[in-house]
C-alpha atoms as a PDB file:
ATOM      1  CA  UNK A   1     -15.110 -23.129 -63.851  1.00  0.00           C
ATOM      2  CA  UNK A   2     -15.603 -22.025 -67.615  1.00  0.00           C
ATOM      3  CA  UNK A   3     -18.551 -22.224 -70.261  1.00  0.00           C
ATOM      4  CA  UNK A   4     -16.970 -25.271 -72.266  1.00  0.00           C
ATOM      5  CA  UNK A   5     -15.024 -27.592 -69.760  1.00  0.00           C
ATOM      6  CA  UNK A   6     -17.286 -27.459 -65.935  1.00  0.00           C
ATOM      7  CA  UNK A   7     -17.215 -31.225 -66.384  1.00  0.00           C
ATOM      8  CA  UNK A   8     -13.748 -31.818 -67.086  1.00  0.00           C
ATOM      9  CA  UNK A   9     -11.600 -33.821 -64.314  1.00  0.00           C
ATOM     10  CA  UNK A  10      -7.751 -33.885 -64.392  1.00  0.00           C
ATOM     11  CA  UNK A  11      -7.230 -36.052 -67.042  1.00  0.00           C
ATOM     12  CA  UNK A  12      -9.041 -33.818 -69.505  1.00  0.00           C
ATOM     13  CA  UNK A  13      -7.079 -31.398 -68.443  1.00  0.00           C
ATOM     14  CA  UNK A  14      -3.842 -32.730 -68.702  1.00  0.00           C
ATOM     15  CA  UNK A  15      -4.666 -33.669 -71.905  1.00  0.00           C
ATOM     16  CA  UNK A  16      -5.761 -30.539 -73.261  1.00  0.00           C
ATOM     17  CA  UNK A  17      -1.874 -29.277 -71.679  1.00  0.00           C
ATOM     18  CA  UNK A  18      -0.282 -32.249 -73.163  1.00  0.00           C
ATOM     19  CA  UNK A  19      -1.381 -30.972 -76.255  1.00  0.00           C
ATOM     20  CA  UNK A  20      -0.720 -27.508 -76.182  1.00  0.00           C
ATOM     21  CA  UNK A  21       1.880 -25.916 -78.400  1.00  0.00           C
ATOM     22  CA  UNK A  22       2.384 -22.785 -76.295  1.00  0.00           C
ATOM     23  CA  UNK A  23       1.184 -21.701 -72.809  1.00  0.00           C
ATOM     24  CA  UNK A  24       1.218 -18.633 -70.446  1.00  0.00           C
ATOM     25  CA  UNK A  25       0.056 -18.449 -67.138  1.00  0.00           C
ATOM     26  CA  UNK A  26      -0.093 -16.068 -64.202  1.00  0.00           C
ATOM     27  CA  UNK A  27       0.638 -17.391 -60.621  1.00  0.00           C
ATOM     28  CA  UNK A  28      -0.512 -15.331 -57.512  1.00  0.00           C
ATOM     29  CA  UNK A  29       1.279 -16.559 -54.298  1.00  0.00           C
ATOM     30  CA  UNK A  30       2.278 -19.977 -55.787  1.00  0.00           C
ATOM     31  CA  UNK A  31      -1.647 -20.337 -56.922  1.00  0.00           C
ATOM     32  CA  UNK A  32      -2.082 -20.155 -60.750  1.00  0.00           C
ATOM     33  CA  UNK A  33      -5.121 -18.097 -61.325  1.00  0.00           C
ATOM     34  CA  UNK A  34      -5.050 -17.638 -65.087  1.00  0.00           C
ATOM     35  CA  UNK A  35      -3.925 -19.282 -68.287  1.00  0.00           C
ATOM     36  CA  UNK A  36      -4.003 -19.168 -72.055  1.00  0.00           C
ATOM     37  CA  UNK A  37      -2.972 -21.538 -74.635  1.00  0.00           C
ATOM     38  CA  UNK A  38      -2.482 -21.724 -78.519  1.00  0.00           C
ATOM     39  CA  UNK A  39      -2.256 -24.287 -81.124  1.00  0.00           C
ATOM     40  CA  UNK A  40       0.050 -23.405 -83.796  1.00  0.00           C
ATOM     41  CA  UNK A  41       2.483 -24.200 -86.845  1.00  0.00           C
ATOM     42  CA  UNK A  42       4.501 -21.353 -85.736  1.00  0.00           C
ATOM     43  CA  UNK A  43       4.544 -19.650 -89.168  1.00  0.00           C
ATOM     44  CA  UNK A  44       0.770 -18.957 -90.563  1.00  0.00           C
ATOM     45  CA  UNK A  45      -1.115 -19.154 -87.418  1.00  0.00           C
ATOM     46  CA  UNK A  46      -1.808 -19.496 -83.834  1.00  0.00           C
ATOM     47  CA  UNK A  47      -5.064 -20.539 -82.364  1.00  0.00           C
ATOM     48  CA  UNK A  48      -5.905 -19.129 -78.866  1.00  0.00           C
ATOM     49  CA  UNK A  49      -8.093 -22.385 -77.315  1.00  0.00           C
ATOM     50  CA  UNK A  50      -8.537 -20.537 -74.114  1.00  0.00           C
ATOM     51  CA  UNK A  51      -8.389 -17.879 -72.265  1.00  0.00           C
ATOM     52  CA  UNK A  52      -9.040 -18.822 -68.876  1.00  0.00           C
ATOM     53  CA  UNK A  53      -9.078 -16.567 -65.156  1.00  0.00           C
ATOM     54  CA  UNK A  54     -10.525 -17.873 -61.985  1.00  0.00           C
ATOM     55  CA  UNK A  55     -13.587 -16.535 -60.881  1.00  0.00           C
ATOM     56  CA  UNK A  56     -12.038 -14.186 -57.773  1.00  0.00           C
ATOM     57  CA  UNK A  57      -9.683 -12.577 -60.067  1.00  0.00           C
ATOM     58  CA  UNK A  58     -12.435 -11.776 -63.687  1.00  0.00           C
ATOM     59  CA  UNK A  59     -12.340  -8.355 -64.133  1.00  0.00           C
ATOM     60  CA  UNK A  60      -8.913  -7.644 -63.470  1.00  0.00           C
ATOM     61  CA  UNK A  61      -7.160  -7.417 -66.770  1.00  0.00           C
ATOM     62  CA  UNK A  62      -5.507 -10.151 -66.229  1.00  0.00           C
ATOM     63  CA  UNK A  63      -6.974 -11.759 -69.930  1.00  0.00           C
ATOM     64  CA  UNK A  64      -5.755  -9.259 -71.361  1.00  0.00           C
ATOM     65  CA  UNK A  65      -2.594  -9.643 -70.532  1.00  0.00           C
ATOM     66  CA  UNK A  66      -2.538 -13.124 -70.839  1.00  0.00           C
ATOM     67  CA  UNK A  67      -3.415 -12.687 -74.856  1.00  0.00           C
ATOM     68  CA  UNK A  68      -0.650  -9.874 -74.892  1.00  0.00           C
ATOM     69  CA  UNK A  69       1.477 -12.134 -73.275  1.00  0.00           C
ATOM     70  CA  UNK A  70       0.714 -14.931 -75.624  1.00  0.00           C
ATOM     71  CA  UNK A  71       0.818 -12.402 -78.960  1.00  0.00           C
ATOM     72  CA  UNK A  72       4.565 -11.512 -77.290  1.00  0.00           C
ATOM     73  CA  UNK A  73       6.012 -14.852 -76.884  1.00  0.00           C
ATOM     74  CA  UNK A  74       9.354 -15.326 -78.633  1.00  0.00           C
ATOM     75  CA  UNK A  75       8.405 -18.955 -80.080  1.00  0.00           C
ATOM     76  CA  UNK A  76       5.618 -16.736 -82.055  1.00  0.00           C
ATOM     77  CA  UNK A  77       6.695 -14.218 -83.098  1.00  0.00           C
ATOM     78  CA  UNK A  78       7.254 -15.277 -86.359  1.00  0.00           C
ATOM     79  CA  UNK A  79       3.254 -16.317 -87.363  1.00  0.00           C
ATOM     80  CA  UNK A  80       1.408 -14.117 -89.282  1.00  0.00           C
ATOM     81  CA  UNK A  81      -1.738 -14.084 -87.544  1.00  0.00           C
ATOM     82  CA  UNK A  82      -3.567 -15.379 -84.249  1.00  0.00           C
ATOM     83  CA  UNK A  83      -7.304 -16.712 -84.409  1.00  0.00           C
ATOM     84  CA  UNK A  84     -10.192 -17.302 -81.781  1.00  0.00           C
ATOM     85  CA  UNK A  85     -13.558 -19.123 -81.997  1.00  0.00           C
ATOM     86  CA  UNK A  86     -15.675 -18.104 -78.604  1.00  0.00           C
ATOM     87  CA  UNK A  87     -19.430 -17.488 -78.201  1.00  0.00           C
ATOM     88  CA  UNK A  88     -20.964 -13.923 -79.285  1.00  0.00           C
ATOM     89  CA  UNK A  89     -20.883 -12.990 -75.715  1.00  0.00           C
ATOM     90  CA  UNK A  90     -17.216 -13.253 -75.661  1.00  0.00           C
ATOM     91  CA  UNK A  91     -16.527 -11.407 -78.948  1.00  0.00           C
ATOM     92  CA  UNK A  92     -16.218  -8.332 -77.494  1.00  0.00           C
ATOM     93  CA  UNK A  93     -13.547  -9.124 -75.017  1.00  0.00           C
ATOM     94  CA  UNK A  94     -11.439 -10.391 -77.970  1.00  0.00           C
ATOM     95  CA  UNK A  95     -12.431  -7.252 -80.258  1.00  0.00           C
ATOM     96  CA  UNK A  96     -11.012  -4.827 -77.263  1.00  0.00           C
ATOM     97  CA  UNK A  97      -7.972  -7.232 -77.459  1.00  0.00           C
ATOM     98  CA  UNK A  98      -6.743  -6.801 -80.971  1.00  0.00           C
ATOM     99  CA  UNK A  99      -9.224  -9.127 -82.450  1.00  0.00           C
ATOM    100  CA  UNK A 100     -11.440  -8.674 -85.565  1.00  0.00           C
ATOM    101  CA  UNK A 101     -14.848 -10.060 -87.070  1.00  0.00           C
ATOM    102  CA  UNK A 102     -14.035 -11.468 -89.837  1.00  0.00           C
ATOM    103  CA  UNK A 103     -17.224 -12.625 -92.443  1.00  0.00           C
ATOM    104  CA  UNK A 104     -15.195 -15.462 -94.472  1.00  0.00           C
ATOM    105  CA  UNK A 105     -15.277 -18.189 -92.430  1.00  0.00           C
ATOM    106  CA  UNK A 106     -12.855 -17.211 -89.474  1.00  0.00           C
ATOM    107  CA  UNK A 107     -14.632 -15.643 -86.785  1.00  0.00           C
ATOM    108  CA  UNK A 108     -12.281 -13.491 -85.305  1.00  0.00           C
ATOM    109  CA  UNK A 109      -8.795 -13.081 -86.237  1.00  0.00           C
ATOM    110  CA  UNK A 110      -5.955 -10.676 -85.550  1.00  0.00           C
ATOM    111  CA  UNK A 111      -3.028 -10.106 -87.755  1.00  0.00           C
END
């Protein structure tokens, strides 16, 4: 369950992967219990779409790591910067990530 897809079936969600430039996940026992994806040109920037952890394992670092993860992927490592659009609520987990406020336009961004 998340704040922007709780009505989404599988075939919203395959599309959103279909679509997905790059992708890291973290499997527990064969059971993936957290993912993040990016859309990207692979040069100027990458933007993180979600951030996602199911609801037994919040809390546990593990979206941080997935955003490390993601910032340390070899297919990326050549863009300049990584962006995020979330809700206020969420700005502070992607401030204590690397993130900044920005005030021209981009919500948060981290170069």
């Amino acid at each position: 369950k998340t704040w922007f897809g709780s009505d989404w079936g599988g075939d919203t969600l395959a599309g959103l992967l279909a679509g997905t430039d790059e992708l890291v996940a973290l499997c527990l026992g064969g059971d993936l219990v957290a993912f993040a994806h990016a859309l990207t040109d692979y040069t100027t920037v990458a933007f993180v779409r979600d951030v996602v952890v199911v609801q037994p394992h919040r809390g546990e670092g593990l979206g941080r790591r997935l955003l490390a993860e993601l910032r340390a992927h070899p297919d990326l490592q050549r863009v300049e910067r990584f962006a995020v659009t979330c809700p206020d609520r969420l700005a502070g987990f992607y401030e204590a990530c690397g993130f900044e406020r920005r005030t021209d336009g981009a919500v948060l961004v981290s170069e």
